[in-house]
N, C-alpha and C. Protein backbone atom coordinates (compact mmCIF):
# COMPACT_ATOMS: atom_id res chain seq x y z
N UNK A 1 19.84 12.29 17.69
CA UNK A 1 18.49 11.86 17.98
C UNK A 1 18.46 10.33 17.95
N UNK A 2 17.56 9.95 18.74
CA UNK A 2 17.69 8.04 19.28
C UNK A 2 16.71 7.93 17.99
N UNK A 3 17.08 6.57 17.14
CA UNK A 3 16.41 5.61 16.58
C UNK A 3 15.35 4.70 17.08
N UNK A 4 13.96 5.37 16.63
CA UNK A 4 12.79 4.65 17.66
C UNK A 4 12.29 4.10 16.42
N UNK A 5 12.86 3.95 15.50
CA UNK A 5 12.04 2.75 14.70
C UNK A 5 12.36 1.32 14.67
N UNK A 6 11.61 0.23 14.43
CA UNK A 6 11.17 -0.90 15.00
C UNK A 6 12.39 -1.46 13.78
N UNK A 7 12.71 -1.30 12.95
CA UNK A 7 12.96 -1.63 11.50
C UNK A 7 13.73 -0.32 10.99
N UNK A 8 15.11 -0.42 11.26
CA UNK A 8 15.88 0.60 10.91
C UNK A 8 15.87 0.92 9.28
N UNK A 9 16.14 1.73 8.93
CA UNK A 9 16.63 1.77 7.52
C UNK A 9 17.47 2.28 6.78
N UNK A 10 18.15 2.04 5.46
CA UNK A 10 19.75 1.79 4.75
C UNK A 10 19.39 2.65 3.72
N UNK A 11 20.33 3.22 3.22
CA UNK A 11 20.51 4.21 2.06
C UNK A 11 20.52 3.09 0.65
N UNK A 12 19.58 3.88 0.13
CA UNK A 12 19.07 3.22 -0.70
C UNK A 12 19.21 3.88 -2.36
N UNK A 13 20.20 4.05 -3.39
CA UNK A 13 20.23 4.68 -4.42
C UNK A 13 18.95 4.01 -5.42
N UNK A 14 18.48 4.82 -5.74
CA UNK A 14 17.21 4.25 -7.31
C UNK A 14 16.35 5.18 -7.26
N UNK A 15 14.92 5.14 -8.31
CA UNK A 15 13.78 6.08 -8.43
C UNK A 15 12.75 5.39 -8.34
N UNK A 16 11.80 6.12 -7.09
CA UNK A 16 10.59 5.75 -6.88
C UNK A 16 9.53 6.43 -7.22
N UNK A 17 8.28 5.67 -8.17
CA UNK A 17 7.59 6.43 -9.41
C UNK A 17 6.31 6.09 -7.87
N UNK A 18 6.07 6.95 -7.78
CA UNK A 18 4.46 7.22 -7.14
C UNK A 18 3.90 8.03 -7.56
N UNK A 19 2.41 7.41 -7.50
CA UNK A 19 1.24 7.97 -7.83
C UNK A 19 0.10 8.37 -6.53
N UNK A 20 -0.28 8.81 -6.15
CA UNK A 20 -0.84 9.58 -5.06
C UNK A 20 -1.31 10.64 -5.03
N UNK A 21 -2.62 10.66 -4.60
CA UNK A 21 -2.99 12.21 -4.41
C UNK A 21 -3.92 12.90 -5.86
N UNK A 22 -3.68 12.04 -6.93
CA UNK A 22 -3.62 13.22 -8.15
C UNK A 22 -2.27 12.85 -8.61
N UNK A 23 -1.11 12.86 -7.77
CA UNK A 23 0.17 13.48 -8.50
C UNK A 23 0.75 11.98 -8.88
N UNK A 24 1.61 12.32 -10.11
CA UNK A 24 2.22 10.88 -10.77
C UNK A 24 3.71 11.67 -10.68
N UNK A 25 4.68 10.87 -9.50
CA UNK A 25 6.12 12.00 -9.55
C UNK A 25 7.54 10.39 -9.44
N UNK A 26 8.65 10.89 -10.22
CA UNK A 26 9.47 10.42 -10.15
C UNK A 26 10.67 10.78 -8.99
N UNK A 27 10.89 9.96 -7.96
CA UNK A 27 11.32 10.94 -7.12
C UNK A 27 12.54 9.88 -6.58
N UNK A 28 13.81 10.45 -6.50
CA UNK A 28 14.88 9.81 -5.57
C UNK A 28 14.96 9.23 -4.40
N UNK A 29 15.13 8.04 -4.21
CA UNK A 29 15.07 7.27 -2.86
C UNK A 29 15.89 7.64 -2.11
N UNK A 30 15.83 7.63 -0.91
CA UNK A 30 16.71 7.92 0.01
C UNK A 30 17.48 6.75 0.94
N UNK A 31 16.16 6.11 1.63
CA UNK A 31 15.96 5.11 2.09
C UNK A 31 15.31 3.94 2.02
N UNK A 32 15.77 2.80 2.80
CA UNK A 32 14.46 2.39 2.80
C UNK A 32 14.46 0.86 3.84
N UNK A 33 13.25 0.23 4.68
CA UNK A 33 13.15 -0.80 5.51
C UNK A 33 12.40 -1.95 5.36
N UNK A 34 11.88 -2.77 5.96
CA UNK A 34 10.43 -3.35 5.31
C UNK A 34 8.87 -2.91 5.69
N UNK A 35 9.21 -1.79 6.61
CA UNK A 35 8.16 -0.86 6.84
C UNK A 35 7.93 0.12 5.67
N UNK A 36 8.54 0.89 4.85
CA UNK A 36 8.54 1.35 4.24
C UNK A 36 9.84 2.35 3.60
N UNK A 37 9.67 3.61 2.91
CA UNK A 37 10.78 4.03 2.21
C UNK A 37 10.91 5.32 2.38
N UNK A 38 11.98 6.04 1.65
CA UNK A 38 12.12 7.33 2.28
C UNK A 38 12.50 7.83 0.66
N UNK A 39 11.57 9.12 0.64
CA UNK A 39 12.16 9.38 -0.88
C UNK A 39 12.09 10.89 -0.86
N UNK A 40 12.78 11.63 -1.58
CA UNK A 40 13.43 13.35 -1.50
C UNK A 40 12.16 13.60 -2.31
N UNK A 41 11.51 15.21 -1.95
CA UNK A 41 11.10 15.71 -3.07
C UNK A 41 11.54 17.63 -2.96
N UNK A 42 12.10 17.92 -3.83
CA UNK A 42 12.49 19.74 -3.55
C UNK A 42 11.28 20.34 -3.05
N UNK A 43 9.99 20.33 -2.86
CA UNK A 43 9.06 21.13 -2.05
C UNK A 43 7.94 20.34 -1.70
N UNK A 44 6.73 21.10 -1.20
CA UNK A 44 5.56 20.45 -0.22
C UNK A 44 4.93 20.50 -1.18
N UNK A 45 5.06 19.33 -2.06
CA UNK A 45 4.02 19.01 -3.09
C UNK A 45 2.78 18.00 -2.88
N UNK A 46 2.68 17.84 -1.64
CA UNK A 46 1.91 17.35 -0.49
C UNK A 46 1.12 18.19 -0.10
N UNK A 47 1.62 19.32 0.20
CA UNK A 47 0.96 20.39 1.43
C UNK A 47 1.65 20.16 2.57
N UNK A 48 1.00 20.82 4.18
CA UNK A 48 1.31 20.55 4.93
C UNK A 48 1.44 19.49 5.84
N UNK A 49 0.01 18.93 5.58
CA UNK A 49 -0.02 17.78 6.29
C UNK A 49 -0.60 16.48 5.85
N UNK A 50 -0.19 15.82 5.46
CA UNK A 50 -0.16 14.12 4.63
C UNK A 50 -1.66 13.99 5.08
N UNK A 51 -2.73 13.75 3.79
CA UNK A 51 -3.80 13.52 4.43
C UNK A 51 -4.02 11.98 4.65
N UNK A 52 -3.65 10.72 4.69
CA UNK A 52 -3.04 9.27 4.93
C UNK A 52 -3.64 8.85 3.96
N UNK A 53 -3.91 9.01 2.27
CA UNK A 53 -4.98 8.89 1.50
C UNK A 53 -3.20 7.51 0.92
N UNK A 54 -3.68 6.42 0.36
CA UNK A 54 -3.26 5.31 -0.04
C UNK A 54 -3.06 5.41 -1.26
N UNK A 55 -1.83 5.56 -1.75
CA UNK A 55 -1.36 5.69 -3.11
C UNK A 55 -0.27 4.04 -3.29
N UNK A 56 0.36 4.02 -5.04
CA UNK A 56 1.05 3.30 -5.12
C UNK A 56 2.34 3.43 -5.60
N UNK A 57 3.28 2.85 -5.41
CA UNK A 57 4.76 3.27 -5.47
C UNK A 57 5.69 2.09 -6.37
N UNK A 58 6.42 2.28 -6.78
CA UNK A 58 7.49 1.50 -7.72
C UNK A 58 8.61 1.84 -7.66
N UNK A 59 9.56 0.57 -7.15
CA UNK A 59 10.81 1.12 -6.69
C UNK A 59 11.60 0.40 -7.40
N UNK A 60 12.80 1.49 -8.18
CA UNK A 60 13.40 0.74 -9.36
C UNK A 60 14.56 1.21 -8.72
N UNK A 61 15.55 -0.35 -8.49
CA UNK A 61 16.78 0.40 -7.99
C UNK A 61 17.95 -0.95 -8.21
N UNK A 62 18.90 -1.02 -8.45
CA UNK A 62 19.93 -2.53 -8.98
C UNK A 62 19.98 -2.88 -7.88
N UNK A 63 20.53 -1.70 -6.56
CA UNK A 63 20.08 -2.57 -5.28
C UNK A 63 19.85 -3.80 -5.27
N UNK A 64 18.79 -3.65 -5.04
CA UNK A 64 17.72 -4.55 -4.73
C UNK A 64 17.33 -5.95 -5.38
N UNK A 65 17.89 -6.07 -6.23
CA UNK A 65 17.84 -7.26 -7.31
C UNK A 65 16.21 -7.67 -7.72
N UNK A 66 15.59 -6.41 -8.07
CA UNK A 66 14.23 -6.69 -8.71
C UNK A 66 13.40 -5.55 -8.63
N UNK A 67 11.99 -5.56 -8.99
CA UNK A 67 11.53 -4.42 -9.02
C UNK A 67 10.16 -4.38 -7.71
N UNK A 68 9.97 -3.44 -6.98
CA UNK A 68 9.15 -3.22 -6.02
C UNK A 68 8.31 -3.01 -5.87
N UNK A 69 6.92 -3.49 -5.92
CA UNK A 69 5.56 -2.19 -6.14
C UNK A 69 5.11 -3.13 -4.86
N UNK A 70 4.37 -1.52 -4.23
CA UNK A 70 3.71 -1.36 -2.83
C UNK A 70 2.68 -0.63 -2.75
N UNK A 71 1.94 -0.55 -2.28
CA UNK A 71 0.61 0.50 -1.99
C UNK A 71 1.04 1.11 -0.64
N UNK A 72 1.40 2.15 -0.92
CA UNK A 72 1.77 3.02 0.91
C UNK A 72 1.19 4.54 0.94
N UNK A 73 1.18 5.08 1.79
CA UNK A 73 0.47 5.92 2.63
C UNK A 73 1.92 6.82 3.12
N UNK A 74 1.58 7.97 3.20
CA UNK A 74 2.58 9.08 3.87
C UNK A 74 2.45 9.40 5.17
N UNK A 75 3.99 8.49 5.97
CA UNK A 75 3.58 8.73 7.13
C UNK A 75 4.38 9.85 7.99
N UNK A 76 5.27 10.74 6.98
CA UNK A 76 5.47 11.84 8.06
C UNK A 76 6.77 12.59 6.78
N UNK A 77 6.49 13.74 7.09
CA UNK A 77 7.88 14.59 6.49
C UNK A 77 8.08 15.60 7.12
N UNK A 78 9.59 15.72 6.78
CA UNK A 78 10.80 16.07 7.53
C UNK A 78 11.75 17.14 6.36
N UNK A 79 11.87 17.98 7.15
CA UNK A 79 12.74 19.37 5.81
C UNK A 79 14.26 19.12 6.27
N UNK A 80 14.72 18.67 5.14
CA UNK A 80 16.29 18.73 4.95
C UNK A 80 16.76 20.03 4.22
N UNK A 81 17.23 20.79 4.96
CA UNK A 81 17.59 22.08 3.99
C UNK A 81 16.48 22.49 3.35
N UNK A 82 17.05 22.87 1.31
CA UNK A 82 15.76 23.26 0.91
C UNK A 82 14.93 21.77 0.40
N UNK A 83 15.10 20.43 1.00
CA UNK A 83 14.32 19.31 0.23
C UNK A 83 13.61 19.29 1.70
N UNK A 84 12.58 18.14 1.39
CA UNK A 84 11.92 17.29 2.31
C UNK A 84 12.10 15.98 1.89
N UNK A 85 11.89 15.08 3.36
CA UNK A 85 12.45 13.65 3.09
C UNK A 85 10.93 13.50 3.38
N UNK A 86 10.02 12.88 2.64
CA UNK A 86 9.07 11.63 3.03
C UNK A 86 8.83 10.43 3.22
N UNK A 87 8.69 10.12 4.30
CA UNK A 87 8.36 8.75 5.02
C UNK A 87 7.35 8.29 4.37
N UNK A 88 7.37 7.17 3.25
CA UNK A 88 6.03 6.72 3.07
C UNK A 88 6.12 4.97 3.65
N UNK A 89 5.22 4.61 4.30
CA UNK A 89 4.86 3.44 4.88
C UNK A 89 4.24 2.50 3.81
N UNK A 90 4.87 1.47 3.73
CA UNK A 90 4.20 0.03 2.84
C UNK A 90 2.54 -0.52 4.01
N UNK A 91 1.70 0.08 3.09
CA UNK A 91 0.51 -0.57 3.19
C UNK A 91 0.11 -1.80 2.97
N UNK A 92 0.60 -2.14 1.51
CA UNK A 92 0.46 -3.66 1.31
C UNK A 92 1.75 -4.07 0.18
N UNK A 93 2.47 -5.22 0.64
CA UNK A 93 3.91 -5.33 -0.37
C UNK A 93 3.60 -7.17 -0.11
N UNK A 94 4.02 -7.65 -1.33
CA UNK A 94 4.12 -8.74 -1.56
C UNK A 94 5.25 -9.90 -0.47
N UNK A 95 4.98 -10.95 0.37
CA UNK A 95 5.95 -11.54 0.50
C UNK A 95 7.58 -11.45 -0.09
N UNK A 96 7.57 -11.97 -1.23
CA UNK A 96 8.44 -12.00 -1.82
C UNK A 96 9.27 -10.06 -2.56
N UNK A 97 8.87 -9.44 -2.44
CA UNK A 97 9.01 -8.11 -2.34
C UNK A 97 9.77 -7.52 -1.18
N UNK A 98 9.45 -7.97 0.21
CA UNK A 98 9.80 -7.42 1.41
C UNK A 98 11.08 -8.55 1.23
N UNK A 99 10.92 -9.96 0.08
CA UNK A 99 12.60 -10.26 0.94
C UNK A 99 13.56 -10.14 0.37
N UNK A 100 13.35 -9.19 -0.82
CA UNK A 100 14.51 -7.88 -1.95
C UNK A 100 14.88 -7.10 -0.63
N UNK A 101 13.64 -6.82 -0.28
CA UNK A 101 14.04 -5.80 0.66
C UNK A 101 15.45 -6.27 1.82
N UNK A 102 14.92 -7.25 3.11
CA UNK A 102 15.66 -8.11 3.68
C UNK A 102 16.99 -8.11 3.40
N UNK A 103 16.74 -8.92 2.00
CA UNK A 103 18.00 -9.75 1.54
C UNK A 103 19.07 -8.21 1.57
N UNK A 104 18.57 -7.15 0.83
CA UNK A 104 19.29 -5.78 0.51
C UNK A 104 20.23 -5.03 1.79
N UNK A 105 19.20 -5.35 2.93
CA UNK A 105 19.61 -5.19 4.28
C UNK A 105 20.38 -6.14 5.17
N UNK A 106 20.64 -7.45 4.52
CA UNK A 106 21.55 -8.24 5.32
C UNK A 106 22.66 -7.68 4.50
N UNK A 107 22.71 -7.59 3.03
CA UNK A 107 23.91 -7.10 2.80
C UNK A 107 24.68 -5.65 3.29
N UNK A 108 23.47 -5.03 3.43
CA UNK A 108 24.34 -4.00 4.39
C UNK A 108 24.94 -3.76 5.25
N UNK A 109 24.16 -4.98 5.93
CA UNK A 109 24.83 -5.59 7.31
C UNK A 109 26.39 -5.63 7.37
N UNK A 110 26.23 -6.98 6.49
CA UNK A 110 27.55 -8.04 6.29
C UNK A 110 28.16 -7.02 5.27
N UNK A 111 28.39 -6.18 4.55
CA UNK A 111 29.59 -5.17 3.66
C UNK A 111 28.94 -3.59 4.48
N UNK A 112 29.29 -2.93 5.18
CA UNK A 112 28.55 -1.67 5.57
C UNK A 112 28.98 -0.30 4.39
N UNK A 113 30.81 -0.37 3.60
CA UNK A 113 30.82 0.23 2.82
C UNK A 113 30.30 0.22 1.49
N UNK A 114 29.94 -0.93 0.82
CA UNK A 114 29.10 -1.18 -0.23
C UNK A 114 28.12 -0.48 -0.38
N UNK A 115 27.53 -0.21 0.85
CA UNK A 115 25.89 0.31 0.27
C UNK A 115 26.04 1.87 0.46
């Protein structure tokens, strides 16, 4: 399948604590871009369909050389086997936040087995 996103994104090891919905969940990163991140959860603890309601997220990962908080929105999930991957989109992230991000992604660039 072709890559139609604007802002590719890199495998990303750490735990992202979101709160959304009601729900407060610790959940494994998958990915992630300066659009936003990709994080596993074992079922549709969502439901079916993401109602775009604006939650906040914290992304703790050595990666990255710091810690992340974003306000994002769920913009689409996808069933891997028995998990789902959710797309959540950065609503609002700090300058200096998106250039952990960046910086995380040039290194992926420049070492591709590292990450």
């Amino acid at each position: 399948m072709k890559e139609r996103r604007r802002s590719p994104r890199v495998f990303l090891k750490g735990n992202v604590y979101l709160s959304l919905g009601g729900h407060h969940l610790e959940l494994p990163a998958a990915d992630i871009s300066v659009s936003g991140i990709g994080v596993l959860i074992d079922e549709a603890v969502f439901g079916a369909k993401p109602s775009g309601e604006v939650g906040v997220c914290r992304i703790d990962s050595p990666d990255l050389g710091g810690r992340v908080e974003a306000y994002v929105s769920i913009m689409r999930m996808r069933r891997l086997g028995e998990r789902r991957l959710v797309g959540l989109r950065f609503e609002s992230i700090s300058d200096d936040e998106l250039e952990l991000i960046r910086e995380y992604k040039r290194k992926c660039r420049e070492y591709p087995a590292a990450s």
